[in-house]
C-alpha atoms as a PDB file:
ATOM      1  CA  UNK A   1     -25.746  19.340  18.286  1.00  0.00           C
ATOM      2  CA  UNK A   2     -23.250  20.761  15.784  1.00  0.00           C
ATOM      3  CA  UNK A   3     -22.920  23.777  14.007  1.00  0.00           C
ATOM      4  CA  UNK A   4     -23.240  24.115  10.457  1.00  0.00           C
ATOM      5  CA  UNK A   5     -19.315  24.835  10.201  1.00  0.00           C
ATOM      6  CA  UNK A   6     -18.949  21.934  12.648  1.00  0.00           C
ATOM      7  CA  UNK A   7     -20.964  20.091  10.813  1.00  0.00           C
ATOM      8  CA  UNK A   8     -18.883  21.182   7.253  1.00  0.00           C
ATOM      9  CA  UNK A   9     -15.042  20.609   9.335  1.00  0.00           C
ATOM     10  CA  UNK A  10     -16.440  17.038   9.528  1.00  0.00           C
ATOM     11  CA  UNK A  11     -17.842  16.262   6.063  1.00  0.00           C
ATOM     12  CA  UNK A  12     -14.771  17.683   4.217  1.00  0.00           C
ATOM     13  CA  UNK A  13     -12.664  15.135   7.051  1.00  0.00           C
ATOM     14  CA  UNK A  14     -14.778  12.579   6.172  1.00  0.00           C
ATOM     15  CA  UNK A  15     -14.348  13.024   2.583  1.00  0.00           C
ATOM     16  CA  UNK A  16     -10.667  12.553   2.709  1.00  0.00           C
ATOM     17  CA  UNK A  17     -10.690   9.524   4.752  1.00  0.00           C
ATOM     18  CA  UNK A  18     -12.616   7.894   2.165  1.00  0.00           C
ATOM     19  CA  UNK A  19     -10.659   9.312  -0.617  1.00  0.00           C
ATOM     20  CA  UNK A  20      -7.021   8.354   1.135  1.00  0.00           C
ATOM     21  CA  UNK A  21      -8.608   5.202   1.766  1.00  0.00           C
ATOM     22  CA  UNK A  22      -9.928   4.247  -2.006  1.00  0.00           C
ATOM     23  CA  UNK A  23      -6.439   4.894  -2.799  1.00  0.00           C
ATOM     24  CA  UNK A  24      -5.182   2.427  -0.548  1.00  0.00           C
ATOM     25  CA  UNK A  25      -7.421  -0.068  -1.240  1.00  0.00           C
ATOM     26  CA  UNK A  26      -7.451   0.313  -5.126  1.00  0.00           C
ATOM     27  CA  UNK A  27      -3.154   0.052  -4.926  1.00  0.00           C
ATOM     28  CA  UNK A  28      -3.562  -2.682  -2.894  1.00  0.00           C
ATOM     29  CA  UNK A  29      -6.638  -4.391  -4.863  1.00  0.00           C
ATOM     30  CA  UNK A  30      -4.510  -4.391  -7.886  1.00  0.00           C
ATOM     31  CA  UNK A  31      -1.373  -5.826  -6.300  1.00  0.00           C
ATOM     32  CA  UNK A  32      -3.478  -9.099  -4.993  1.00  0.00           C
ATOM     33  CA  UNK A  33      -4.989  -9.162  -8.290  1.00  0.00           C
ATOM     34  CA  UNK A  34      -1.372  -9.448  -9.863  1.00  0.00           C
ATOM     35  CA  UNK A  35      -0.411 -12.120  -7.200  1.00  0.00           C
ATOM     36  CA  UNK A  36      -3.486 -14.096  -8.036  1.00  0.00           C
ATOM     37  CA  UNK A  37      -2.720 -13.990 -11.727  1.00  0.00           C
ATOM     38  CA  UNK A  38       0.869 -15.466 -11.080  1.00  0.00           C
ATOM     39  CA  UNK A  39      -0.349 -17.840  -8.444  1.00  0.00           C
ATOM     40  CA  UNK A  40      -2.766 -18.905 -11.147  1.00  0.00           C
ATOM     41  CA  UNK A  41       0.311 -19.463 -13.972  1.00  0.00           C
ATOM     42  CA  UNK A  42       2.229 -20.981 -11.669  1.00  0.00           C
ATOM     43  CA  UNK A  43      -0.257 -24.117 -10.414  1.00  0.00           C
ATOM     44  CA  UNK A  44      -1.794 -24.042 -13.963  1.00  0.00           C
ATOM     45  CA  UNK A  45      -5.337 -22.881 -12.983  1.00  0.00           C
ATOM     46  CA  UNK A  46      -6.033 -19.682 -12.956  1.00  0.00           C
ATOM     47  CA  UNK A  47      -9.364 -18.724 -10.987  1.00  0.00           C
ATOM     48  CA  UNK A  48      -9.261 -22.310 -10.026  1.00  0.00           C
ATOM     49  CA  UNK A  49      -9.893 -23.685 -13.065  1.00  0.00           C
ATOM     50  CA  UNK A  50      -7.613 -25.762 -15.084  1.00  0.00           C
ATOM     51  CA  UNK A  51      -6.481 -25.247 -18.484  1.00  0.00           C
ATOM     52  CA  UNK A  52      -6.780 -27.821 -21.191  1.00  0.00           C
ATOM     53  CA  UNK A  53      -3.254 -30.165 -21.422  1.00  0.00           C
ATOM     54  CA  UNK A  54      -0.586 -29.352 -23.748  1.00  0.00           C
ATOM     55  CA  UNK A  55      -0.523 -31.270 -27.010  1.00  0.00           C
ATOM     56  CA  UNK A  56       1.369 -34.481 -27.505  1.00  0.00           C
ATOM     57  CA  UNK A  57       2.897 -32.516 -30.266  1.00  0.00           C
ATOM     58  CA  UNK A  58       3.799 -29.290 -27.723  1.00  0.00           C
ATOM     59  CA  UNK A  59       5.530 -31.614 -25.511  1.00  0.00           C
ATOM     60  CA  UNK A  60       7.438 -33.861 -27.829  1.00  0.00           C
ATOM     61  CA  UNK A  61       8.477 -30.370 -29.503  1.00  0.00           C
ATOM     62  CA  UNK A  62       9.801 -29.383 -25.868  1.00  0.00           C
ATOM     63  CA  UNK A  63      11.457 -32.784 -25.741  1.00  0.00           C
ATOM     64  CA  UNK A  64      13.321 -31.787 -28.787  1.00  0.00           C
ATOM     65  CA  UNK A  65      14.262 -27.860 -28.052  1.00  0.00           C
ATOM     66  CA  UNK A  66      15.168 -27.251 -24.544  1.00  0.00           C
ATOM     67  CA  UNK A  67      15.622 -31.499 -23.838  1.00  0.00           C
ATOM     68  CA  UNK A  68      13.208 -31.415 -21.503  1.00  0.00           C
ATOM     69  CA  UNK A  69       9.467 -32.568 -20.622  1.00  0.00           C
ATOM     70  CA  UNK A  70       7.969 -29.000 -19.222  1.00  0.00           C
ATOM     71  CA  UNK A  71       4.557 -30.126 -18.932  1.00  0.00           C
ATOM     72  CA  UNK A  72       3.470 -26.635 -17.490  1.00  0.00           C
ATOM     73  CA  UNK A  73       1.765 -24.471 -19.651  1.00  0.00           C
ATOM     74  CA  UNK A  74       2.985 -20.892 -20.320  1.00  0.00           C
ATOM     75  CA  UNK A  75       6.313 -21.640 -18.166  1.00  0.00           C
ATOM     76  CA  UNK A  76       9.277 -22.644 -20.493  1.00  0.00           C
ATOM     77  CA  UNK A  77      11.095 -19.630 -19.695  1.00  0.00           C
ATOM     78  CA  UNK A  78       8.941 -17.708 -16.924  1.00  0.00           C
ATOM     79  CA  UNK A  79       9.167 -14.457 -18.872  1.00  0.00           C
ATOM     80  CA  UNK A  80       5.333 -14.370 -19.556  1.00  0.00           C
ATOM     81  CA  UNK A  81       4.292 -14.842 -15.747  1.00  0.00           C
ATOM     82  CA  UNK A  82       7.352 -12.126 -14.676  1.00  0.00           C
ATOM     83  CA  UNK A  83       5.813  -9.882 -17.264  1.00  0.00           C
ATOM     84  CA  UNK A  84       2.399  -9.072 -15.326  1.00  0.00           C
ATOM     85  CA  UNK A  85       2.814  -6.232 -13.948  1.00  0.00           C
ATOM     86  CA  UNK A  86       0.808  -3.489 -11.954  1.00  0.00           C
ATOM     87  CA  UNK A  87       1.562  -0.102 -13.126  1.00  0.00           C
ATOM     88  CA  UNK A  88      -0.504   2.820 -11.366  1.00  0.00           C
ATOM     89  CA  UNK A  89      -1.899   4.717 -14.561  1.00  0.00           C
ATOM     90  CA  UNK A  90      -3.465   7.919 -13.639  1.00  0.00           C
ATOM     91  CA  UNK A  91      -6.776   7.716 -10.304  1.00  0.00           C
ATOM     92  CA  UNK A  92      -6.362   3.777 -11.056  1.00  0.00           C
ATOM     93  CA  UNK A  93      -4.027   0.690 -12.047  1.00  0.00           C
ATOM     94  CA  UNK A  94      -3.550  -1.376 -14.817  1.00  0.00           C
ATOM     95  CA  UNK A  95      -2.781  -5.210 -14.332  1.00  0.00           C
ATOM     96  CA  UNK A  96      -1.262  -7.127 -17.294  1.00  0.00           C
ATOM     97  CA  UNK A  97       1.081  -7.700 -19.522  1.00  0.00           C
ATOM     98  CA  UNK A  98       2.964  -3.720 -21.075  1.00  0.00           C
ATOM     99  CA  UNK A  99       2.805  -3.374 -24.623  1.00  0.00           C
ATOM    100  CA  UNK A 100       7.083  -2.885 -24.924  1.00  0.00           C
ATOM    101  CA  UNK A 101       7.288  -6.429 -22.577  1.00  0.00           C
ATOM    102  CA  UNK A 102       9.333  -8.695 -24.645  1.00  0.00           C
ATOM    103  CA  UNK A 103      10.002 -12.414 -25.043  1.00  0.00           C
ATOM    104  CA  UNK A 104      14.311 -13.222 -25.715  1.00  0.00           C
ATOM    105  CA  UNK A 105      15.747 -16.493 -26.945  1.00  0.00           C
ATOM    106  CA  UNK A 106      18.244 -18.386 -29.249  1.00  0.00           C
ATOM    107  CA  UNK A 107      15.398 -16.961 -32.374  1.00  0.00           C
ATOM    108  CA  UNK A 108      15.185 -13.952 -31.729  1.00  0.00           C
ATOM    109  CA  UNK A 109      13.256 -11.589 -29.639  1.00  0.00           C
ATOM    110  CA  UNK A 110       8.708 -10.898 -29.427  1.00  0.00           C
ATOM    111  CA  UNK A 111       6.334  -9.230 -27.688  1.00  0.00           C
ATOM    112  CA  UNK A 112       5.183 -10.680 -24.666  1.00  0.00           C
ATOM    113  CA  UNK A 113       1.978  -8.571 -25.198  1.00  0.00           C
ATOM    114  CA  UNK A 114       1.250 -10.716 -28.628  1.00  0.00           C
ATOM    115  CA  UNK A 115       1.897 -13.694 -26.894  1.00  0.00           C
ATOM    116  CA  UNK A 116      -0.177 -13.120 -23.864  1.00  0.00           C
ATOM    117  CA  UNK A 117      -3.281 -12.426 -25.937  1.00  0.00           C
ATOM    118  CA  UNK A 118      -2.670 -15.698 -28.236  1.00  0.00           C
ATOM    119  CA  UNK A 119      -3.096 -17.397 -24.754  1.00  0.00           C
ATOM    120  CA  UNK A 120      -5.508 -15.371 -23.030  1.00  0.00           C
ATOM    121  CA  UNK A 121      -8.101 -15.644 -26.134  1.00  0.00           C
ATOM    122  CA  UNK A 122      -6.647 -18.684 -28.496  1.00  0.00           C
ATOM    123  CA  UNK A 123      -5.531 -18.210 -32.298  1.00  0.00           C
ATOM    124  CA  UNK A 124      -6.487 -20.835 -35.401  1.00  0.00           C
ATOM    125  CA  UNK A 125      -3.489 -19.291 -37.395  1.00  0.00           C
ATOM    126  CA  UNK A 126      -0.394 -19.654 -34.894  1.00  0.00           C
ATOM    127  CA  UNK A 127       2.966 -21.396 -36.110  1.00  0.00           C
ATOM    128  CA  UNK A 128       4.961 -20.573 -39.583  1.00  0.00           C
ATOM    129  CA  UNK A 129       2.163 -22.156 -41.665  1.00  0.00           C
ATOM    130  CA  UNK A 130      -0.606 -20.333 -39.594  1.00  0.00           C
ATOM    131  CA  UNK A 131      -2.444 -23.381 -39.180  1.00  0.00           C
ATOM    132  CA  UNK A 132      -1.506 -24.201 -35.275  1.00  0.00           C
ATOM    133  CA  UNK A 133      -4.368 -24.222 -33.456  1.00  0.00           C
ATOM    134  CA  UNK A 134      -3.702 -22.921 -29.871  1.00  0.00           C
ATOM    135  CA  UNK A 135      -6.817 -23.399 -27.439  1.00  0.00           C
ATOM    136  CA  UNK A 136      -7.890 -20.436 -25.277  1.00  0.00           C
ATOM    137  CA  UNK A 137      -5.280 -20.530 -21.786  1.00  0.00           C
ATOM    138  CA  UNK A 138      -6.981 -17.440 -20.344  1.00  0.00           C
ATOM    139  CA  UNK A 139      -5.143 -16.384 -17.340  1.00  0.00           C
ATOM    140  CA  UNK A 140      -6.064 -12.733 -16.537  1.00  0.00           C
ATOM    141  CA  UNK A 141      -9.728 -12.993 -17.445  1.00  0.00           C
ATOM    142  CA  UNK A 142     -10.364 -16.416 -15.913  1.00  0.00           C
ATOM    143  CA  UNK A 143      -8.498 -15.027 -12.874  1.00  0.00           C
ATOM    144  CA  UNK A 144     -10.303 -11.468 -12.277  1.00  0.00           C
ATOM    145  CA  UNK A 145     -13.682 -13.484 -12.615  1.00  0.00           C
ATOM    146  CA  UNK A 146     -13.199 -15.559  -9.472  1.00  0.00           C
ATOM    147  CA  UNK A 147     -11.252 -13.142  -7.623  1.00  0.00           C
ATOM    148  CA  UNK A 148     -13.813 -10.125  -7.875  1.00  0.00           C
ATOM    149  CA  UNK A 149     -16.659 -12.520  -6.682  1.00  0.00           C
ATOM    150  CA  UNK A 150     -14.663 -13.313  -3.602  1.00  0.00           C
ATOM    151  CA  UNK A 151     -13.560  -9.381  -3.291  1.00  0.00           C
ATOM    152  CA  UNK A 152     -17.247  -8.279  -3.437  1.00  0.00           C
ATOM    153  CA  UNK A 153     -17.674 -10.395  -0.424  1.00  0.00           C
ATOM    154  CA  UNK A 154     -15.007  -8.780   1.344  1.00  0.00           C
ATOM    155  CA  UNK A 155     -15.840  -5.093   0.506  1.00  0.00           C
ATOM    156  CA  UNK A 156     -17.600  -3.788   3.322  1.00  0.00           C
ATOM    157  CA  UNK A 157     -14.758  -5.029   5.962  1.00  0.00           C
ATOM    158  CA  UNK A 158     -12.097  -4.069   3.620  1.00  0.00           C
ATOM    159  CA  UNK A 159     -13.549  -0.715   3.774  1.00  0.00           C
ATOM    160  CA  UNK A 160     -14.148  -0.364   7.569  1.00  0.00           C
ATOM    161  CA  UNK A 161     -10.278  -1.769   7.917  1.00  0.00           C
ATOM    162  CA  UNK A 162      -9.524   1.235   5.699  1.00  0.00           C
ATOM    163  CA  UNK A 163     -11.394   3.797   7.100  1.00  0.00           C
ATOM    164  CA  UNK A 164     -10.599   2.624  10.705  1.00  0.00           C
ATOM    165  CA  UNK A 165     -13.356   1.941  11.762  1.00  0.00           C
END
């Protein structure tokens, strides 16, 4: 049997193996997500879902600026799937695209940040005459979706991994 202070020397151990381990799995949580999110870019469907084809339009408008046929969508340049980050913000993470993340070519320079959101939610007002419609490519939503179903599964042996147990 153990002794009251026993008994406290063991609860305030046991509280920071849990809290050493949240930290490790949160930082590490957040780094799959990110992975997921480019994985999901990169083959075109994020949380296994694939997003609607580019427009005949899009593509022929490809043709004619960088002379080639980039069917992908969201990969001319790369810059939007190298712009998700994970940046630890305080007890927790953020995963996305920063605010100051900018998009550079021959016209000039934008904010990755705008263009993620036209993609992750759609616009009907995109284009110089504001009347391109651009359907909804969702990429981080779509993503977390899928992958915290499959972490919830994993939870409970994540954290016996991470409390050594």
């Amino acid at each position: 049997m153990m002794s009251s202070g026993q008994a406290a020397g063991f609860m305030a151990s046991l509280a920071k193996k849990v809290q050493v381990a949240e930290g490790r799995l949160t930082a590490l949580y957040a780094h799959e997500f990110q992975a997921e999110v480019v994985k999901g870019i990169t083959n075109q469907k994020p949380g296994g879902t694939p997003w609607e084809p580019l427009a005949a339009s899009t593509l022929m408008q490809r043709q004619r600026k960088e002379k080639v046929r980039n069917p992908k969508i969201l990969i001319v340049t790369g810059q939007l799937r190298r712009s998700v980050i994970v940046r630890k913000v305080g007890q927790g993470y953020f995963v996305g695209v920063l605010r100051q993340a900018q998009h550079r070519d021959k016209s000039g320079t934008r904010s990755l940040a705008n263009i993620a959101a036209v993609h992750e939610f759609g616009t009907h007002r995109a284009g110089r005459s504001k009347n391109v419609i651009i359907p909804r490519r969702s990429f981080l939503q779509q993503t977390y979706d899928t992958w915290v179903k499959k972490k919830l599964q994993e939870l409970p042996k994540d954290w016996q991994k991470a409390l050594g147990l």
